[in-house]
Protein backbone atom coordinates (compact mmCIF):
# COMPACT_ATOMS: atom_id res chain seq x y z
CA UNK A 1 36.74 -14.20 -126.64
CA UNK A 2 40.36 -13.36 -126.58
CA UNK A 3 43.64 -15.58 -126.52
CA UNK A 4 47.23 -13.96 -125.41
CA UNK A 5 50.13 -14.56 -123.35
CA UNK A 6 50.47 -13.72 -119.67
CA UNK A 7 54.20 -13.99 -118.07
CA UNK A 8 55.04 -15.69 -114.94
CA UNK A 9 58.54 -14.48 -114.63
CA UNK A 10 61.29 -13.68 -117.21
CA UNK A 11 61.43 -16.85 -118.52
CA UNK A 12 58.02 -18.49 -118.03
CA UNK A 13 55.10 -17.80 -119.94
CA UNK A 14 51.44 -19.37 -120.06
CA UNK A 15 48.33 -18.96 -122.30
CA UNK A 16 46.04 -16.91 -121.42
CA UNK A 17 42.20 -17.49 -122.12
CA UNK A 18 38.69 -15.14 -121.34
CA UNK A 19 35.66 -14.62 -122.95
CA UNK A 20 33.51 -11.08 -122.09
CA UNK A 21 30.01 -10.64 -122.55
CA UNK A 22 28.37 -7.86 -124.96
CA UNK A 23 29.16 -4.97 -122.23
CA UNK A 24 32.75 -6.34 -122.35
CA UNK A 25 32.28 -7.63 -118.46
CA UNK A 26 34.50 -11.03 -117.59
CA UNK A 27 31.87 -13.61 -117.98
CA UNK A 28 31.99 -16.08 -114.73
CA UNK A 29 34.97 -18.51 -114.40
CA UNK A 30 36.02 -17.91 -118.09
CA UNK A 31 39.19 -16.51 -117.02
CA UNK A 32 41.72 -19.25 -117.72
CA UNK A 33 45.79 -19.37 -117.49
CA UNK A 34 47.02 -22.55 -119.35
CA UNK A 35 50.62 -24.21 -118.80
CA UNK A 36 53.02 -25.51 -117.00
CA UNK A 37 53.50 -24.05 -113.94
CA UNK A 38 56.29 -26.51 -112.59
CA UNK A 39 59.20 -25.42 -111.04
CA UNK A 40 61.89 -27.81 -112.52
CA UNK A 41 60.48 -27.02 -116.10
CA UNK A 42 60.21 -23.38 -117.97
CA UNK A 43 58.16 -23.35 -120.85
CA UNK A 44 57.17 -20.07 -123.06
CA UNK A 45 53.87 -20.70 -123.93
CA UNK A 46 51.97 -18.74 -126.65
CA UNK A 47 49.07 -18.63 -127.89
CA UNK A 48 48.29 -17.03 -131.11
CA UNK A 49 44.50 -17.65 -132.43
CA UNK A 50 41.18 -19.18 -131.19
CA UNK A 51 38.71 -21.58 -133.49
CA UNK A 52 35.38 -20.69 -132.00
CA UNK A 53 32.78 -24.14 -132.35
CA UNK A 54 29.35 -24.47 -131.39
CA UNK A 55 30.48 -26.46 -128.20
CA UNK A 56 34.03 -25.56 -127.49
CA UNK A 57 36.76 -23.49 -128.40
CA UNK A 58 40.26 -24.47 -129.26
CA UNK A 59 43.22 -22.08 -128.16
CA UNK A 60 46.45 -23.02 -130.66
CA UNK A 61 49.27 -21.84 -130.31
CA UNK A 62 53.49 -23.30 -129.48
CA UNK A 63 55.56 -23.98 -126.45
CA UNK A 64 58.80 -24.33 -126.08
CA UNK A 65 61.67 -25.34 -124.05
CA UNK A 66 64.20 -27.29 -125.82
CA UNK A 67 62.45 -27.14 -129.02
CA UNK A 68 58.97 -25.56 -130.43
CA UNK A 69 56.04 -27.54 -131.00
CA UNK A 70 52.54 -27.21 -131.35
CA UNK A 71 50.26 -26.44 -128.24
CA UNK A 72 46.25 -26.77 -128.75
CA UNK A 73 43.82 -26.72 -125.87
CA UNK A 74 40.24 -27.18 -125.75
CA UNK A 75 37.65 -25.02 -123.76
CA UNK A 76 34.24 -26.17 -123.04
CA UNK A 77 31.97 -22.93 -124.14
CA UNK A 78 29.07 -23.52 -121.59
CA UNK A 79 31.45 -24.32 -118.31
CA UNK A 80 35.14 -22.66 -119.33
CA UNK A 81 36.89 -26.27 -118.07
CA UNK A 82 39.87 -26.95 -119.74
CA UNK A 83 38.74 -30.55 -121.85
CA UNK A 84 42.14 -31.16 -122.84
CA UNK A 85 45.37 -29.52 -123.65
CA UNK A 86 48.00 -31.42 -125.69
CA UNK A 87 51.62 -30.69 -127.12
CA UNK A 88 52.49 -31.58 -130.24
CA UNK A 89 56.05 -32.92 -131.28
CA UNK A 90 56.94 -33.63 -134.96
CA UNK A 91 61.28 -34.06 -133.87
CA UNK A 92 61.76 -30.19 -134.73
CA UNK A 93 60.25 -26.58 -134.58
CA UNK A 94 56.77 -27.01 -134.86
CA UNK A 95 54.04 -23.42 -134.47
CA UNK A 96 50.47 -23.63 -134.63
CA UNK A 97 49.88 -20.15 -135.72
CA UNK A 98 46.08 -20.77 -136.56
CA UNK A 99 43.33 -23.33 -137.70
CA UNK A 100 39.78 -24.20 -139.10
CA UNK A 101 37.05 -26.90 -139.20
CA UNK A 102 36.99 -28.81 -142.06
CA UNK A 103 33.91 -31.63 -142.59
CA UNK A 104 34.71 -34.40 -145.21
CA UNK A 105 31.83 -35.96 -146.78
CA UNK A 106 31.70 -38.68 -144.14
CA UNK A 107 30.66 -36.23 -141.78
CA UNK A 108 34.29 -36.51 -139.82
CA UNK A 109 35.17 -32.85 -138.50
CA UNK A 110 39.30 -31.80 -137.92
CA UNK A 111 40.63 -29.16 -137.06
CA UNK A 112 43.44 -28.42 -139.47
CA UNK A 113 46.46 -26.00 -138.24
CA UNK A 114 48.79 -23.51 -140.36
C-alpha cells in the first residue's frame, strides 16, 4: 500500500492512494485520488503516512488553503471506497504527519495522530 501526492496543476494537489499485490501489479479499483477538485477552491493536499487495520486503512495527512489542518481519510480494504474523508481545524496550522491504534481497557479503539 502506498500514500503520496499527485498534482493537478501548479497550485492544486490531491492525495494519492493504491495498494499492489505481491508481484507489485495495481490491485483492481484500488487506485484512488482524494481532494478537492473544485474550481473556485485550491487546496494542496498531502498525504504523509497510512495506518493499515484489519478492515480499513486510514490515509493522514494536511491540506491547506488559507491555513493547514489535518486531513484523514478512510479506505475500505476489501472494496477501495472512500468511507469518509474529513478535515480537521483546531483555528491554526494543524499536520497530521502520522498515527496508531490505541485500545483502552474498555475495548474503545482511536486512532491517535502526531
Amino acid at each position: 500500500v502506498i500514500v503520496g501526492t499527485m498534482v493537478q496543476n501548479s497550485s492544486d494537489r490531491d492525495l494519492y492512494f493504491a495498494k499492489f499485490d505481491a508481484a507489485y501489479n495495481l490491485e483492481p479499483g484500488s487506485h484512488k485520488r482524494i481532494g478537492d477538485n473544485a474550481t473556485a477552491t485550491i487546496f494542496a493536499d498531502i498525504a504523509y503516512s497510512i495506518v493499515v487495520d484489519k478492515d480499513a486503512y486510514f490515509v493522514i495527512g494536511e491540506t491547506r488553503s488559507s491555513t493547514m489542518d489535518v486531513f484523514v481519510a478512510r479506505i475500505d480494504a476489501t472494496n477501495f471506497n472512500i468511507d469518509w474523508a474529513n478535515r480537521y481545524d483546531g483555528g491554526r496550522d494543524e499536520s497530521g504527519v502520522k498515527g496508531v491504534f490505541s485500545d483502552d481497557a474498555n475495548g474503545a479503539r482511536t486512532l491517535p495522530l502526531k
